[in-house]
C-alpha atoms as a PDB file:
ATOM      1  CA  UNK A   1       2.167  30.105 -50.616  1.00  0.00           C
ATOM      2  CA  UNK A   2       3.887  33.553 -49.721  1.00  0.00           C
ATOM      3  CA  UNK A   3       6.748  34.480 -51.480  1.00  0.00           C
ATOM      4  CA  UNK A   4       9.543  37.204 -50.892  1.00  0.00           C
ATOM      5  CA  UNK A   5       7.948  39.459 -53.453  1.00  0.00           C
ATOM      6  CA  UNK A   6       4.423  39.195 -51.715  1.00  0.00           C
ATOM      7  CA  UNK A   7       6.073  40.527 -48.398  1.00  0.00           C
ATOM      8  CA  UNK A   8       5.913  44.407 -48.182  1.00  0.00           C
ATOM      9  CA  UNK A   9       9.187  45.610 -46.856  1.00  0.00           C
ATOM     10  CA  UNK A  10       9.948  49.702 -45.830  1.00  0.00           C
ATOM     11  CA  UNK A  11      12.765  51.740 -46.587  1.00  0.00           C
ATOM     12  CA  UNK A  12      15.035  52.471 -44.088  1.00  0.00           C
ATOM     13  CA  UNK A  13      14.762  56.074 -45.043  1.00  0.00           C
ATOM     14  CA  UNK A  14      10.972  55.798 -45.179  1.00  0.00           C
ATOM     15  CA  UNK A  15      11.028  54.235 -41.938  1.00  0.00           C
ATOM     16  CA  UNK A  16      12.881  56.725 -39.762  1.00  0.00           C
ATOM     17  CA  UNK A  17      10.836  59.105 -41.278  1.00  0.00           C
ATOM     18  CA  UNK A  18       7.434  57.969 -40.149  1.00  0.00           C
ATOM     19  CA  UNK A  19       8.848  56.525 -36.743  1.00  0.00           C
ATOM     20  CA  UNK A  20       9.955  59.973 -36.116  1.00  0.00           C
ATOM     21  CA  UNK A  21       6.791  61.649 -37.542  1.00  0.00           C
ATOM     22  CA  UNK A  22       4.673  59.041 -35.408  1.00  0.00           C
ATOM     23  CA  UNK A  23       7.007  60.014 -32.169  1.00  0.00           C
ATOM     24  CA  UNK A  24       6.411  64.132 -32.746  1.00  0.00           C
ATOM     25  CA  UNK A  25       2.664  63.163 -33.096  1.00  0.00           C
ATOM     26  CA  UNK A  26       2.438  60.958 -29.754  1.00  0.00           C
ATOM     27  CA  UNK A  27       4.377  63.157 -28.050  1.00  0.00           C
ATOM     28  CA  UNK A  28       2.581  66.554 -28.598  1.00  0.00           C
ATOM     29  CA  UNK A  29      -0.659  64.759 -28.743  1.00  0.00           C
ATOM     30  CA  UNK A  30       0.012  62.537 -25.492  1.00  0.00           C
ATOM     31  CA  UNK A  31       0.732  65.803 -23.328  1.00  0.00           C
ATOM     32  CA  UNK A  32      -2.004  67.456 -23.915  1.00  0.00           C
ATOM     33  CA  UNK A  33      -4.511  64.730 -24.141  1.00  0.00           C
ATOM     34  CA  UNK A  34      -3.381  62.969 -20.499  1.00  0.00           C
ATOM     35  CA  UNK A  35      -2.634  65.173 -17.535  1.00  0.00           C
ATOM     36  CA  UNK A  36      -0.643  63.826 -14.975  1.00  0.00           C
ATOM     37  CA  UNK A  37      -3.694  63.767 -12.508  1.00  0.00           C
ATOM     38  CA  UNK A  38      -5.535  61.617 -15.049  1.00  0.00           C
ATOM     39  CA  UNK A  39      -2.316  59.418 -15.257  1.00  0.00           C
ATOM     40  CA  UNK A  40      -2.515  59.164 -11.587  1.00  0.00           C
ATOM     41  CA  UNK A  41      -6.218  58.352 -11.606  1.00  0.00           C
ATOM     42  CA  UNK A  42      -5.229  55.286 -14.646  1.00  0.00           C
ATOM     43  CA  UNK A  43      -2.405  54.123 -12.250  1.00  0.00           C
ATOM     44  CA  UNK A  44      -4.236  53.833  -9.027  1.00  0.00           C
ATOM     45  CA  UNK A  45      -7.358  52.060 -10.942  1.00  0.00           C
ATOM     46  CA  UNK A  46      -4.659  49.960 -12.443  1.00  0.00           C
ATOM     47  CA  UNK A  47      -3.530  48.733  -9.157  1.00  0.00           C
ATOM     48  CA  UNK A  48      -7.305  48.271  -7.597  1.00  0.00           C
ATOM     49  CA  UNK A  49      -7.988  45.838 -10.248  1.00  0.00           C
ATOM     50  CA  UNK A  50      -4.408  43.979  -9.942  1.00  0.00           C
ATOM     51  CA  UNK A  51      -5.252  44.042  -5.902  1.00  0.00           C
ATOM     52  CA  UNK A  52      -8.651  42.302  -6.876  1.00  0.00           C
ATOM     53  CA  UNK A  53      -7.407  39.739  -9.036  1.00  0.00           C
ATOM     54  CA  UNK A  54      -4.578  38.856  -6.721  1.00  0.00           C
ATOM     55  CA  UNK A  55      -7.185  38.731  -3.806  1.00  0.00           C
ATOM     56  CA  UNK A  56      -9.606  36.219  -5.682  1.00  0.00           C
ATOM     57  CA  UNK A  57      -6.477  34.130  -7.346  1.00  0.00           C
ATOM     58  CA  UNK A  58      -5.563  33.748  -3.427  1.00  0.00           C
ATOM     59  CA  UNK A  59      -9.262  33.107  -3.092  1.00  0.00           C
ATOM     60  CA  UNK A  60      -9.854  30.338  -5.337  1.00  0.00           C
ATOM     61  CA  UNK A  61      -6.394  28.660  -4.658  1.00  0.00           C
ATOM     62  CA  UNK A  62      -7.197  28.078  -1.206  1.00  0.00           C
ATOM     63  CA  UNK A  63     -10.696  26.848  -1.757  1.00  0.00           C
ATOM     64  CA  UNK A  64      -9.514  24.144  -4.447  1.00  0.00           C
ATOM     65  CA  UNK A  65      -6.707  22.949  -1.804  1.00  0.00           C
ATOM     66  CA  UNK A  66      -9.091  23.373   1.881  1.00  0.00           C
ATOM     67  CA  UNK A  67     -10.570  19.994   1.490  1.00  0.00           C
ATOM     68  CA  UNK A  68      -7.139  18.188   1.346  1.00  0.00           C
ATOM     69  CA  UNK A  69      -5.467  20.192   3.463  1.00  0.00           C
ATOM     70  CA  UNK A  70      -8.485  19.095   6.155  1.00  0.00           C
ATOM     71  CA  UNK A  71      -7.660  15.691   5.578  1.00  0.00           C
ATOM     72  CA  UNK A  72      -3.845  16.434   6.374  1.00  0.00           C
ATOM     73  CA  UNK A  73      -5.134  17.908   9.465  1.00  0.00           C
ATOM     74  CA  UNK A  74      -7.190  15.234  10.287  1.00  0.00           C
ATOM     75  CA  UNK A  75      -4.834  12.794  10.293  1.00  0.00           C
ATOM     76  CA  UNK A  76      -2.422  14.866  11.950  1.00  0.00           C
ATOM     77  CA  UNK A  77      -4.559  15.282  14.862  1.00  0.00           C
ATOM     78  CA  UNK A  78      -5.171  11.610  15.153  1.00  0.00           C
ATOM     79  CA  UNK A  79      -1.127  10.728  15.044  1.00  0.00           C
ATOM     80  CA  UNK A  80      -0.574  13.708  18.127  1.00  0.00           C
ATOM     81  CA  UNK A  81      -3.978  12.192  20.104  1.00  0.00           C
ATOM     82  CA  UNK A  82      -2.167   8.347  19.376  1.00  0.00           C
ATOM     83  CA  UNK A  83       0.759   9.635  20.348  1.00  0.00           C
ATOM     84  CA  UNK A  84      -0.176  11.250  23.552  1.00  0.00           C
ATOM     85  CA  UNK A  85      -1.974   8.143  24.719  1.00  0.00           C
ATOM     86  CA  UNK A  86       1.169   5.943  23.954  1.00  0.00           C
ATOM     87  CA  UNK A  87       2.889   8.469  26.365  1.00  0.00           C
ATOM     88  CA  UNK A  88       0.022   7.556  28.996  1.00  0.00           C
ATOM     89  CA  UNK A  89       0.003   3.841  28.196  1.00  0.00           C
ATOM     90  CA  UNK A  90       3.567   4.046  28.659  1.00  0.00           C
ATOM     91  CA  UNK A  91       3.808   6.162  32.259  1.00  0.00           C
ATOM     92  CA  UNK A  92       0.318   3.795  33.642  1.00  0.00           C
ATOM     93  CA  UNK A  93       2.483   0.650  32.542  1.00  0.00           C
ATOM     94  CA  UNK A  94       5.576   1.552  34.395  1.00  0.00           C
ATOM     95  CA  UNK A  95       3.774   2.416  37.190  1.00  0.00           C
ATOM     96  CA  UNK A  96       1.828  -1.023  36.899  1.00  0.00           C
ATOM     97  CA  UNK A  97       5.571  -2.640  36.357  1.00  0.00           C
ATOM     98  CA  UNK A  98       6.876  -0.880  39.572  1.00  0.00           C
ATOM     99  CA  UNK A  99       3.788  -2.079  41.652  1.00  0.00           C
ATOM    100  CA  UNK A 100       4.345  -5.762  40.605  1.00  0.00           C
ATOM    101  CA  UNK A 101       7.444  -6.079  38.630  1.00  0.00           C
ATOM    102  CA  UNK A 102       6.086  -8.953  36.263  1.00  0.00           C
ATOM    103  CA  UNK A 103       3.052  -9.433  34.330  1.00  0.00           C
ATOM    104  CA  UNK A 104       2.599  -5.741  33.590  1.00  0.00           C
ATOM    105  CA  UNK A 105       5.760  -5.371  31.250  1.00  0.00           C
ATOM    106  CA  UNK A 106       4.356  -6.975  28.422  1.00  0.00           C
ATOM    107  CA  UNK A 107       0.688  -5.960  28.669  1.00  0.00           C
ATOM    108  CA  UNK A 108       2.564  -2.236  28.697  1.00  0.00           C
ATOM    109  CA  UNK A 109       5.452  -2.872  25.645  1.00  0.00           C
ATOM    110  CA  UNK A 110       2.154  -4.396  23.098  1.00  0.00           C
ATOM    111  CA  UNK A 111      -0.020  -1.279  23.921  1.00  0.00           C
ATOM    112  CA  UNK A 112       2.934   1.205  23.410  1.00  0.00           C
ATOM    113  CA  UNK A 113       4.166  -0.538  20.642  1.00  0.00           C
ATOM    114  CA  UNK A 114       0.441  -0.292  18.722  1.00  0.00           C
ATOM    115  CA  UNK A 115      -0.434   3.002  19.952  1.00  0.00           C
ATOM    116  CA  UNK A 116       3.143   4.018  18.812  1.00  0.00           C
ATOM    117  CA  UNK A 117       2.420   1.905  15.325  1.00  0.00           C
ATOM    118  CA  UNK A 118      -0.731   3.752  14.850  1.00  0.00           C
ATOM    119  CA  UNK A 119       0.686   7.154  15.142  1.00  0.00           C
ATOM    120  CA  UNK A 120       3.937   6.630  12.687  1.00  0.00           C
ATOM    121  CA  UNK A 121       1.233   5.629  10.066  1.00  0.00           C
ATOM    122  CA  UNK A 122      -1.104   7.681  10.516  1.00  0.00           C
ATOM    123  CA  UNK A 123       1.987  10.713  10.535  1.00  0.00           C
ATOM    124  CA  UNK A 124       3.401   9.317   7.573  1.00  0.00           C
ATOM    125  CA  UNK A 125       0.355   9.417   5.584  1.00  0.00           C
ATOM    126  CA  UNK A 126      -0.544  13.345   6.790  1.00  0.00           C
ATOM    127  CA  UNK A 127       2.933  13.828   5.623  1.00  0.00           C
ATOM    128  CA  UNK A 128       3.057  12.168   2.085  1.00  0.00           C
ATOM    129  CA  UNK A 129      -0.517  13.817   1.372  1.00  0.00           C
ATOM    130  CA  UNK A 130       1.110  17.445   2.446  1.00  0.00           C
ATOM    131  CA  UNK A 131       3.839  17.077  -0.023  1.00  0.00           C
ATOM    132  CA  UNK A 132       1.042  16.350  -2.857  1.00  0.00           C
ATOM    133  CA  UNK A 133      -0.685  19.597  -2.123  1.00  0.00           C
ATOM    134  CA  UNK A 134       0.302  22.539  -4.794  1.00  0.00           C
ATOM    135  CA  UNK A 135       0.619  25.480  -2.773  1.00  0.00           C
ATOM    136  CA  UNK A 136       3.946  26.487  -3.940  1.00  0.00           C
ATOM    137  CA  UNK A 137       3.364  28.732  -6.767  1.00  0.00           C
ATOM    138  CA  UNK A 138       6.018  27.512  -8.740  1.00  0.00           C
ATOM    139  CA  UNK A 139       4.727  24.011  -8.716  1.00  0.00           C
ATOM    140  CA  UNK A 140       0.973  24.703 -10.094  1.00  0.00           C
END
């Protein structure tokens, strides 16, 4: 077990005097050791390697997350195509209504109402699976 005696603890005169003997040292021997061209140089290799690291994080997060975000689209191409053909069921059966005025109206009010059922299901399920996805950073 450590004990207070086993710590080693510095002066406070001690310490200022190698903190300031260790600052005169870096700062004479930092000068003439690193240009400011060579600091440059550091810096801009500092930032190609950040740029390449941000480039393949951006990479990799968007390969994990492609195949569900497919499936979102998928399914939100199927709701706008069931969609659009409840708009045509719906203008060919009130043309079908206005040409006979009976039989038509139901035939017309089950297809819209199924193609319109299909769509709001198949919409609500592209939109619970988008909120699943983690693209916001903060959530992953």
């Amino acid at each position: 077990m450590l004990q207070d005696k086993d710590i080693p603890v510095l002066d406070d005169e001690r310490l200022s005097e190698e903190t300031a003997s260790n600052a005169r040292d870096d700062a004479t021997g930092a000068s003439e050791a690193r240009t400011l061209t060579s600091q440059i140089n550091e810096l801009i290799e500092d930032v190609r390697v950040l740029a390449r690291a941000e480039t393949e994080y951006y990479r990799t997060k968007l390969s994990v997350n492609l195949a569900a975000t497919k499936r979102v689209l998928l399914l939100f191409g199927v709701a706008v195509v069931t969609g659009i053909m409840a708009i045509i069921a719906l203008i060919l059966g009130l043309l079908l209504v206005l040409s006979q005025y009976v039989g038509p109206l139901a035939a017309t009010g089950i297809i819209v109402g199924l193609t319109l059922l299909v769509a709001s299901v198949t919409m609500g399920m592209a939109i619970k699976r988008a909120k699943k996805l983690p693209l916001d950073e903060n959530n992953s």
